[in-house]
PDB file of N, CA and C in Angstrom:
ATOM      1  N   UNK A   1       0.839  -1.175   0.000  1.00  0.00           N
ATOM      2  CA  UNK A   1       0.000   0.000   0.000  1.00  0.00           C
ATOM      3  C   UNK A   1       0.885   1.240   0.000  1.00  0.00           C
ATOM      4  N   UNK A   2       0.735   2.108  -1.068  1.00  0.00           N
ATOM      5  CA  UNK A   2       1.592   3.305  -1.146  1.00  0.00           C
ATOM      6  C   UNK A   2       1.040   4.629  -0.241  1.00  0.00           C
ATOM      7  N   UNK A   3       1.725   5.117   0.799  1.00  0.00           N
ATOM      8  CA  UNK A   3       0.577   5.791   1.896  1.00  0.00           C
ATOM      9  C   UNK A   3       1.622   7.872   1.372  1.00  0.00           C
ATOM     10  N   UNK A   4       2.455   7.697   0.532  1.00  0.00           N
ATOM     11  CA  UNK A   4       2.576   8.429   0.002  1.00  0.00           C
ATOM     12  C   UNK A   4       2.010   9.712  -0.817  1.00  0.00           C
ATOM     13  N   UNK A   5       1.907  10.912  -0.299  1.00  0.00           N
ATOM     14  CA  UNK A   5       1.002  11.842  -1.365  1.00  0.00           C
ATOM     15  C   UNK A   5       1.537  11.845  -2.456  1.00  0.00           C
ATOM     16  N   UNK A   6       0.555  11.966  -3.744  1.00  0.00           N
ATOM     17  CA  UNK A   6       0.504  12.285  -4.796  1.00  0.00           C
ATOM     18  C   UNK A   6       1.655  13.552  -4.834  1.00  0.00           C
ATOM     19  N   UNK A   7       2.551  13.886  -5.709  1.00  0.00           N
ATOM     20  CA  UNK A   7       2.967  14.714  -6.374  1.00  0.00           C
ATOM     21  C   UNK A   7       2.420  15.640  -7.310  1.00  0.00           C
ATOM     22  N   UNK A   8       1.998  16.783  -7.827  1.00  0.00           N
ATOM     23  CA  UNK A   8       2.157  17.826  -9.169  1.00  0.00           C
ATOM     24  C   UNK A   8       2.511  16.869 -10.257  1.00  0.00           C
ATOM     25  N   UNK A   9       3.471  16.054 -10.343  1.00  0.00           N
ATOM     26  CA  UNK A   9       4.115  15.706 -11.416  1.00  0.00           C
ATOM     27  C   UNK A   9       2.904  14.368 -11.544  1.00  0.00           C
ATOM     28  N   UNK A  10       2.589  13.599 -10.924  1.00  0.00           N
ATOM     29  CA  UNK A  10       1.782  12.410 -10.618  1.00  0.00           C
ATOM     30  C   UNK A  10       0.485  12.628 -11.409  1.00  0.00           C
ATOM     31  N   UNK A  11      -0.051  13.945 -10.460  1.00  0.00           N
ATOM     32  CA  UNK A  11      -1.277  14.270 -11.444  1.00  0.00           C
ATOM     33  C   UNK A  11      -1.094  14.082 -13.186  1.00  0.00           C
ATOM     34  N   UNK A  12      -0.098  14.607 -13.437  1.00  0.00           N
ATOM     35  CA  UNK A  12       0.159  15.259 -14.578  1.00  0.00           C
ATOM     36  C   UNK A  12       0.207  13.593 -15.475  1.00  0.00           C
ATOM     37  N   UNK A  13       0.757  12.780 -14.875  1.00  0.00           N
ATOM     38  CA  UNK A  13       1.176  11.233 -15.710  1.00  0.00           C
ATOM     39  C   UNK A  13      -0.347  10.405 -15.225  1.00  0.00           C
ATOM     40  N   UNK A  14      -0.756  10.888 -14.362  1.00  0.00           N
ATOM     41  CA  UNK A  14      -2.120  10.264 -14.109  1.00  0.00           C
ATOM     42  C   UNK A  14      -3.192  10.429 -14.653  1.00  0.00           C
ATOM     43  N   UNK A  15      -2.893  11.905 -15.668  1.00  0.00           N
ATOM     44  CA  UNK A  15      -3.583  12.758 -16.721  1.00  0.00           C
ATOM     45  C   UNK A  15      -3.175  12.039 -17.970  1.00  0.00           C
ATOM     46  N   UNK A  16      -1.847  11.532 -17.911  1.00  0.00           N
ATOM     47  CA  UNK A  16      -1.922  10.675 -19.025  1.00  0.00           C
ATOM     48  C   UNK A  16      -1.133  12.472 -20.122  1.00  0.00           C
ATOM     49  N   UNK A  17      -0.297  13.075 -19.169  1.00  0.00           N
ATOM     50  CA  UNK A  17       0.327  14.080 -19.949  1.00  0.00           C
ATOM     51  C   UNK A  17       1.943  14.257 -19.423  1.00  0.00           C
ATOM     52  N   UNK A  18       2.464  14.854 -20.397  1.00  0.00           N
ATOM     53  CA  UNK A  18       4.201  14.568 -20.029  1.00  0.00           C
ATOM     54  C   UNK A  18       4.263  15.251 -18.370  1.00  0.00           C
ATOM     55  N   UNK A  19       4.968  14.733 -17.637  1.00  0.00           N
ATOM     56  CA  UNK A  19       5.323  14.933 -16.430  1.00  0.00           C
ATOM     57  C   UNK A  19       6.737  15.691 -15.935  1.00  0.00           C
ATOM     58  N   UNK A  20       7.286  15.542 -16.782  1.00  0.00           N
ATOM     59  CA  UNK A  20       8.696  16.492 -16.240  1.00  0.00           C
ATOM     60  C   UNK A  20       8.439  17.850 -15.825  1.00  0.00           C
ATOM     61  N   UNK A  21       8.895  18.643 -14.766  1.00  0.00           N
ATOM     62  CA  UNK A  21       8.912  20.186 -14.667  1.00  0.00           C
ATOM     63  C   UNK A  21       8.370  21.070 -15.934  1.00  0.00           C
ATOM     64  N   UNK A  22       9.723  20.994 -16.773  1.00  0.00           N
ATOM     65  CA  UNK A  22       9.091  21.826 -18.082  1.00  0.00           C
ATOM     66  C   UNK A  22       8.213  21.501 -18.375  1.00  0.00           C
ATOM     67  N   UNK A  23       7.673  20.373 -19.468  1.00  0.00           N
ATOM     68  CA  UNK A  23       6.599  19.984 -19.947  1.00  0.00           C
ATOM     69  C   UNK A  23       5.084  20.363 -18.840  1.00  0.00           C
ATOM     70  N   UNK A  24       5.438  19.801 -17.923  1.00  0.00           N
ATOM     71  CA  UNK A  24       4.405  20.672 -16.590  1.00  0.00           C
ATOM     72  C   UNK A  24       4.060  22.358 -17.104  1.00  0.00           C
ATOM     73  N   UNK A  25       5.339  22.793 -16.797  1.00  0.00           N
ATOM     74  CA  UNK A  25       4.965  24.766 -16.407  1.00  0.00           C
ATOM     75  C   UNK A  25       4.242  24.924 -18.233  1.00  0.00           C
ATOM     76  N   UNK A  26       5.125  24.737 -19.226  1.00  0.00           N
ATOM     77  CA  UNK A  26       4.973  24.653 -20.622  1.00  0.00           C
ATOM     78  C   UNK A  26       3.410  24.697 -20.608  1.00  0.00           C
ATOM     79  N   UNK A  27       2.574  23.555 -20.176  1.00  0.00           N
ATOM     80  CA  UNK A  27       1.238  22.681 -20.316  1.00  0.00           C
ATOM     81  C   UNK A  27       0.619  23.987 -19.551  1.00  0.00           C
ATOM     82  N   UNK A  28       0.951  24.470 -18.530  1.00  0.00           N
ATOM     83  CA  UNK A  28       0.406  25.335 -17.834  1.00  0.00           C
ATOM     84  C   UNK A  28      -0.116  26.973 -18.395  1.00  0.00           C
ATOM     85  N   UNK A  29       1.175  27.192 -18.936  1.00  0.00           N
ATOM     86  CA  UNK A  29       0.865  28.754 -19.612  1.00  0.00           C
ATOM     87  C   UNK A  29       0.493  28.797 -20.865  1.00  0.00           C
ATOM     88  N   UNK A  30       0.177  27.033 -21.569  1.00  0.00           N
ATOM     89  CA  UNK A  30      -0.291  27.385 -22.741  1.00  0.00           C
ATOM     90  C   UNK A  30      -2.003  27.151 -22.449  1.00  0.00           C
ATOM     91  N   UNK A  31      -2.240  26.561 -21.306  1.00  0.00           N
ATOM     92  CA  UNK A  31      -3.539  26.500 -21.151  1.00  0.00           C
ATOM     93  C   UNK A  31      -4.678  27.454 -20.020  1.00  0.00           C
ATOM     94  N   UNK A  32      -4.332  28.652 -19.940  1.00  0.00           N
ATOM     95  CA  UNK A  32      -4.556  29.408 -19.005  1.00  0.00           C
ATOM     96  C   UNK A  32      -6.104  29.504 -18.973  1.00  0.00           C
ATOM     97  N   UNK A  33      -6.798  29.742 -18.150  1.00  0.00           N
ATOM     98  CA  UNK A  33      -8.132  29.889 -17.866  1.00  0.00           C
ATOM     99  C   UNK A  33      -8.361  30.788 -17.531  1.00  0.00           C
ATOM    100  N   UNK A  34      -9.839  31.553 -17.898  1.00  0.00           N
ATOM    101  CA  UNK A  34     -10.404  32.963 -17.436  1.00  0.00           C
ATOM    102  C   UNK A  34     -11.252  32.097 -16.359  1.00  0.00           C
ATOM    103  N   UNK A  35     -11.321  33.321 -15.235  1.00  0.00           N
ATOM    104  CA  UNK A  35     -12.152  32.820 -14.338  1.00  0.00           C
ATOM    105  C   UNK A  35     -13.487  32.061 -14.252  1.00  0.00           C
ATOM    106  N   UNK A  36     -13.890  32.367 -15.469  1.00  0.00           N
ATOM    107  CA  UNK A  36     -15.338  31.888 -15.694  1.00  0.00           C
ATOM    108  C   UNK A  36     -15.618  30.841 -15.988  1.00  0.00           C
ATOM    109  N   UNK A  37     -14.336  29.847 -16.189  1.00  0.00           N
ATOM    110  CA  UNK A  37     -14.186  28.707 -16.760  1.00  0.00           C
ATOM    111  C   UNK A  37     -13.673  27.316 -15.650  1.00  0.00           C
ATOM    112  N   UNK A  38     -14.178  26.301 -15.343  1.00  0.00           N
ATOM    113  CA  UNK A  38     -14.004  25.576 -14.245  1.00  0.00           C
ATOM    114  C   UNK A  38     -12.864  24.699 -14.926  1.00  0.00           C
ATOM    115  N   UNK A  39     -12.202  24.432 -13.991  1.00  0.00           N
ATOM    116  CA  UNK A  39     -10.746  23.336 -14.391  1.00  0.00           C
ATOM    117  C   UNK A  39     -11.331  22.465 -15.476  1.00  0.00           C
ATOM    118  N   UNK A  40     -12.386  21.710 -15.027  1.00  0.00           N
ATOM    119  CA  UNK A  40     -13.107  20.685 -15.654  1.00  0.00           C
ATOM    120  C   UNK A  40     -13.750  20.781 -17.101  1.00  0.00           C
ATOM    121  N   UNK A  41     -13.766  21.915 -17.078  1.00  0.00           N
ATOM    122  CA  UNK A  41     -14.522  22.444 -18.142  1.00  0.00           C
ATOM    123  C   UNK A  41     -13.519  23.073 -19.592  1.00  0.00           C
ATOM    124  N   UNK A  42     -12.668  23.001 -19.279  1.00  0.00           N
ATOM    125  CA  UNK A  42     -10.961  23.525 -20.086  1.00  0.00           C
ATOM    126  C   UNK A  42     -11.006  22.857 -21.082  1.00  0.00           C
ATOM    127  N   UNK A  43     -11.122  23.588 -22.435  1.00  0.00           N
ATOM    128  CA  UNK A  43     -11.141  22.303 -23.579  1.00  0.00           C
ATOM    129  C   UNK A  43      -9.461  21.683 -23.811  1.00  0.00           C
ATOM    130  N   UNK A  44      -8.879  21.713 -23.324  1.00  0.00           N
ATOM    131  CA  UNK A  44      -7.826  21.091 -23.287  1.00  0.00           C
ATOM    132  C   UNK A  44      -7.650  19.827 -22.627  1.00  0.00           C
ATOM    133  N   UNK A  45      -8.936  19.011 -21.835  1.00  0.00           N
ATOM    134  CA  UNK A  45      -9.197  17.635 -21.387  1.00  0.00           C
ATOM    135  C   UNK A  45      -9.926  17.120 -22.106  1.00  0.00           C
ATOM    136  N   UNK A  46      -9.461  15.539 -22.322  1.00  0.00           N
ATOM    137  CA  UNK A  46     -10.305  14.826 -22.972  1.00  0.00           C
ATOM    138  C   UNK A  46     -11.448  14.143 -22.032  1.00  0.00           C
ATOM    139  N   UNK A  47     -12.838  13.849 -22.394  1.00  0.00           N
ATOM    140  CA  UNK A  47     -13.541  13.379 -21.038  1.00  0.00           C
ATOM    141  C   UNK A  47     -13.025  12.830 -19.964  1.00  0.00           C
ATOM    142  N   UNK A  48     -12.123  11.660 -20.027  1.00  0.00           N
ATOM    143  CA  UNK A  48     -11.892  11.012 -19.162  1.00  0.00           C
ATOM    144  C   UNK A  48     -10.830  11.560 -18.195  1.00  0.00           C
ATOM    145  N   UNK A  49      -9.978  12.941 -18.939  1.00  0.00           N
ATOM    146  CA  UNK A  49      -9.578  13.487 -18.176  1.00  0.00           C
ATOM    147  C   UNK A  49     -10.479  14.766 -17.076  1.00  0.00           C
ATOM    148  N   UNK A  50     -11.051  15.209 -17.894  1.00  0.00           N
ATOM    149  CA  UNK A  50     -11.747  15.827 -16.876  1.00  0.00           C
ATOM    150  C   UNK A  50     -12.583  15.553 -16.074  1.00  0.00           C
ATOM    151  N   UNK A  51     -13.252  14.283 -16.567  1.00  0.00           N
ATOM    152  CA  UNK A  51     -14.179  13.461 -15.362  1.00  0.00           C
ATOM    153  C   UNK A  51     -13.377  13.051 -13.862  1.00  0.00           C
ATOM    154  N   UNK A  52     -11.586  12.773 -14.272  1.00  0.00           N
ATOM    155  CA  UNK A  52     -10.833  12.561 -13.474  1.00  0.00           C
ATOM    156  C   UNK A  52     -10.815  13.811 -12.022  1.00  0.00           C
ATOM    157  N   UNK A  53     -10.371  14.804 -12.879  1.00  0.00           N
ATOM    158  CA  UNK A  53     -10.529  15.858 -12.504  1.00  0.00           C
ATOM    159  C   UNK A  53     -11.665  16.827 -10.967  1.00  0.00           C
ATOM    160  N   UNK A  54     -13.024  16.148 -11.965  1.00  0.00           N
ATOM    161  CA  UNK A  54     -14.113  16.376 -10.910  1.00  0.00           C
ATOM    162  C   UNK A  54     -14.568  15.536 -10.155  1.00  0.00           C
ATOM    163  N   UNK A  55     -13.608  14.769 -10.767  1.00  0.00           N
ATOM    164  CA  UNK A  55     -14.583  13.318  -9.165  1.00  0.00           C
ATOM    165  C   UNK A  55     -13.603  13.430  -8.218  1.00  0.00           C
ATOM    166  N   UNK A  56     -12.000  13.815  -8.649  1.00  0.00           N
ATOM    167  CA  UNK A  56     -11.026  13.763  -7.819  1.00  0.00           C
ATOM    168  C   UNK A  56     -11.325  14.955  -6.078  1.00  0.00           C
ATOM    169  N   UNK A  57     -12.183  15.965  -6.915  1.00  0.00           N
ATOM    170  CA  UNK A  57     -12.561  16.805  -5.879  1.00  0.00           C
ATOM    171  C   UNK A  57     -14.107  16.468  -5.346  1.00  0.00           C
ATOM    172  N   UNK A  58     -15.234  16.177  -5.847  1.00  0.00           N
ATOM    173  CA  UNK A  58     -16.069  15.913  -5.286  1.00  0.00           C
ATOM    174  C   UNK A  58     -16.111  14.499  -4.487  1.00  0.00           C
ATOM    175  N   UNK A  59     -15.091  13.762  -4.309  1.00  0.00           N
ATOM    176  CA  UNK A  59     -14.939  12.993  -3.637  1.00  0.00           C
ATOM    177  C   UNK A  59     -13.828  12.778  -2.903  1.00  0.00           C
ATOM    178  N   UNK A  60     -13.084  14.235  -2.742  1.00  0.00           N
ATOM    179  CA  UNK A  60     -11.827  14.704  -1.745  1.00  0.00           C
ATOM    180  C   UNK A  60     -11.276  13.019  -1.764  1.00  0.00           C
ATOM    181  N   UNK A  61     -10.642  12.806  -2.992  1.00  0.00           N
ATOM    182  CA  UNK A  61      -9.807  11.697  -3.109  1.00  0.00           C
ATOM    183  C   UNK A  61      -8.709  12.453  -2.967  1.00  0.00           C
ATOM    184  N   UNK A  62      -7.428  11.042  -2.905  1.00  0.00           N
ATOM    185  CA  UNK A  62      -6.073  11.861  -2.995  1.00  0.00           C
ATOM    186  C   UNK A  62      -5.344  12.808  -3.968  1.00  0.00           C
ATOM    187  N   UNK A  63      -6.224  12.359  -4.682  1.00  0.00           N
ATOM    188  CA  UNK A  63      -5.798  13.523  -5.920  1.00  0.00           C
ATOM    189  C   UNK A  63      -5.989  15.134  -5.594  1.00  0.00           C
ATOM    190  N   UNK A  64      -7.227  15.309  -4.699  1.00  0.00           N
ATOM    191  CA  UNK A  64      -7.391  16.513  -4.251  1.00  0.00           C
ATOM    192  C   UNK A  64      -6.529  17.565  -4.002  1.00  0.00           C
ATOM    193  N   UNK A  65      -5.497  17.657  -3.359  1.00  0.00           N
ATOM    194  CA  UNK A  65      -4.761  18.811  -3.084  1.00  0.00           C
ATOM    195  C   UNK A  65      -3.937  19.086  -4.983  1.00  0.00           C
ATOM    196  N   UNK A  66      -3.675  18.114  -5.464  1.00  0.00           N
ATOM    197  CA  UNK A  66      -3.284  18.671  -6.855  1.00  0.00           C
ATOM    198  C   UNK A  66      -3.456  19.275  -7.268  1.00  0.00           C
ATOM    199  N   UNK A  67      -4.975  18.401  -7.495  1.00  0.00           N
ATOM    200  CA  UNK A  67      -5.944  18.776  -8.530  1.00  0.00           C
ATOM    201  C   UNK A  67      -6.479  20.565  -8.092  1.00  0.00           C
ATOM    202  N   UNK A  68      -6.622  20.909  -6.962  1.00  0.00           N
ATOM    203  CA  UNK A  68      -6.530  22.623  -6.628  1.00  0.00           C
ATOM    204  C   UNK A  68      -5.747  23.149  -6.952  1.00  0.00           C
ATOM    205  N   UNK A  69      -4.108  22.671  -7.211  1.00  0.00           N
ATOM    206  CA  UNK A  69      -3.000  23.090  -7.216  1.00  0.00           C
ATOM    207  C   UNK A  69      -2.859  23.944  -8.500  1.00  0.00           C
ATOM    208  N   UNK A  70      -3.203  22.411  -9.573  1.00  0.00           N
ATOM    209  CA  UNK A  70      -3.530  22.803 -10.761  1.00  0.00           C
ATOM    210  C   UNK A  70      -4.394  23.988 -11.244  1.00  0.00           C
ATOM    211  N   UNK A  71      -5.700  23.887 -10.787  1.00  0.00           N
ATOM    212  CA  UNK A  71      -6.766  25.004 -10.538  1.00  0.00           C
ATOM    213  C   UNK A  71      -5.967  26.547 -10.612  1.00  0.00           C
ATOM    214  N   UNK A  72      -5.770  26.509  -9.413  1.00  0.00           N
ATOM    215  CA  UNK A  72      -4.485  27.678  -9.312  1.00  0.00           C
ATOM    216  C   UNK A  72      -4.008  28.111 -10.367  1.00  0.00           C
ATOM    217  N   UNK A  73      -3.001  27.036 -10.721  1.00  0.00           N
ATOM    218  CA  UNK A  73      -2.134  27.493 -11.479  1.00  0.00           C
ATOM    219  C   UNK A  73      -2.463  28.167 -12.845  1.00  0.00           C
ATOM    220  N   UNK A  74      -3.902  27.083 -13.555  1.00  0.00           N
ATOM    221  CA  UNK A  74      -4.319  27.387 -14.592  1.00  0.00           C
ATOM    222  C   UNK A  74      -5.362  28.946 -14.521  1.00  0.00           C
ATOM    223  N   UNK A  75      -5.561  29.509 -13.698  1.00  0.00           N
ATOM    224  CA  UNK A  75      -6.409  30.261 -13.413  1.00  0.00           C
ATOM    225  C   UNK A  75      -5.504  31.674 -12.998  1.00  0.00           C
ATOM    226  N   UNK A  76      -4.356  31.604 -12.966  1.00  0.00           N
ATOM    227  CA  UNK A  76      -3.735  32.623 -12.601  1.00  0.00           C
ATOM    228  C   UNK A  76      -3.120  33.594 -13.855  1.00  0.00           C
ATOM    229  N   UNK A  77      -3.410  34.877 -13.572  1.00  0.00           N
ATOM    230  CA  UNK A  77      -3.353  36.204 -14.360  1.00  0.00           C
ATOM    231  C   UNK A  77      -2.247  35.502 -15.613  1.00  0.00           C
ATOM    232  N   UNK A  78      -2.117  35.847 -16.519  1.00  0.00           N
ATOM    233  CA  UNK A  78      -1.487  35.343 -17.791  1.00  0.00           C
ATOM    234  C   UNK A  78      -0.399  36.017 -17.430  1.00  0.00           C
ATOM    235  N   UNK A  79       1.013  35.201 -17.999  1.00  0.00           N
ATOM    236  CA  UNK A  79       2.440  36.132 -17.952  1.00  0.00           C
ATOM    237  C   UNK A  79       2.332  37.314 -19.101  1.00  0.00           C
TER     238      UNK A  79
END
C-alpha cells in the first residue's frame, strides 16, 4: 500500500500528460483559464480526463490537493 502523497508531477502522468517540470509549467501557460471557466470544463481535457478531474474533488480523493494546485495554477493572471 503506497501511503505516500501524490505529487504535481503524478497528477500530470495520471492525466496521461508529459510529467517532467518543463513539460508541466509549458502545459500550464499554454492553457490558461479565465475565471469563468471551471478546471473541468478547459477544452484542453479529454472526457476522461476531466471526469478525473471532478470526481477527484467531489470525492476529496487523494488527488485533491493537486488537482486545486492545478486550478491555481491554470487560473492565474497570464504572464
Amino acid at each position: 500500500m503506497n501511503i505516500t502523497p501524490p505529487e504535481f508531477s503524478d497528477l500530470f502522468a495520471q492525466l496521461g500528460l508529459p510529467a517532467d517540470e518543463a513539460s508541466i509549467h509549458n502545459f500550464i501557460r499554454a492553457h490558461r483559464l479565465p475565471d469563468s471557466v471551471a478546471l473541468d470544463q478547459a477544452g484542453c481535457w479529454t472526457p476522461a480526463q476531466a471526469r478525473l478531474l471532478r470526481e477527484s474533488l467531489a470525492h476529496d480523493a487523494d488527488w485533491a490537493p493537486m488537482v486545486d494546485r492545478l486550478n491555481v495554477a491554470m487560473h492565474k493572471a497570464r504572464d
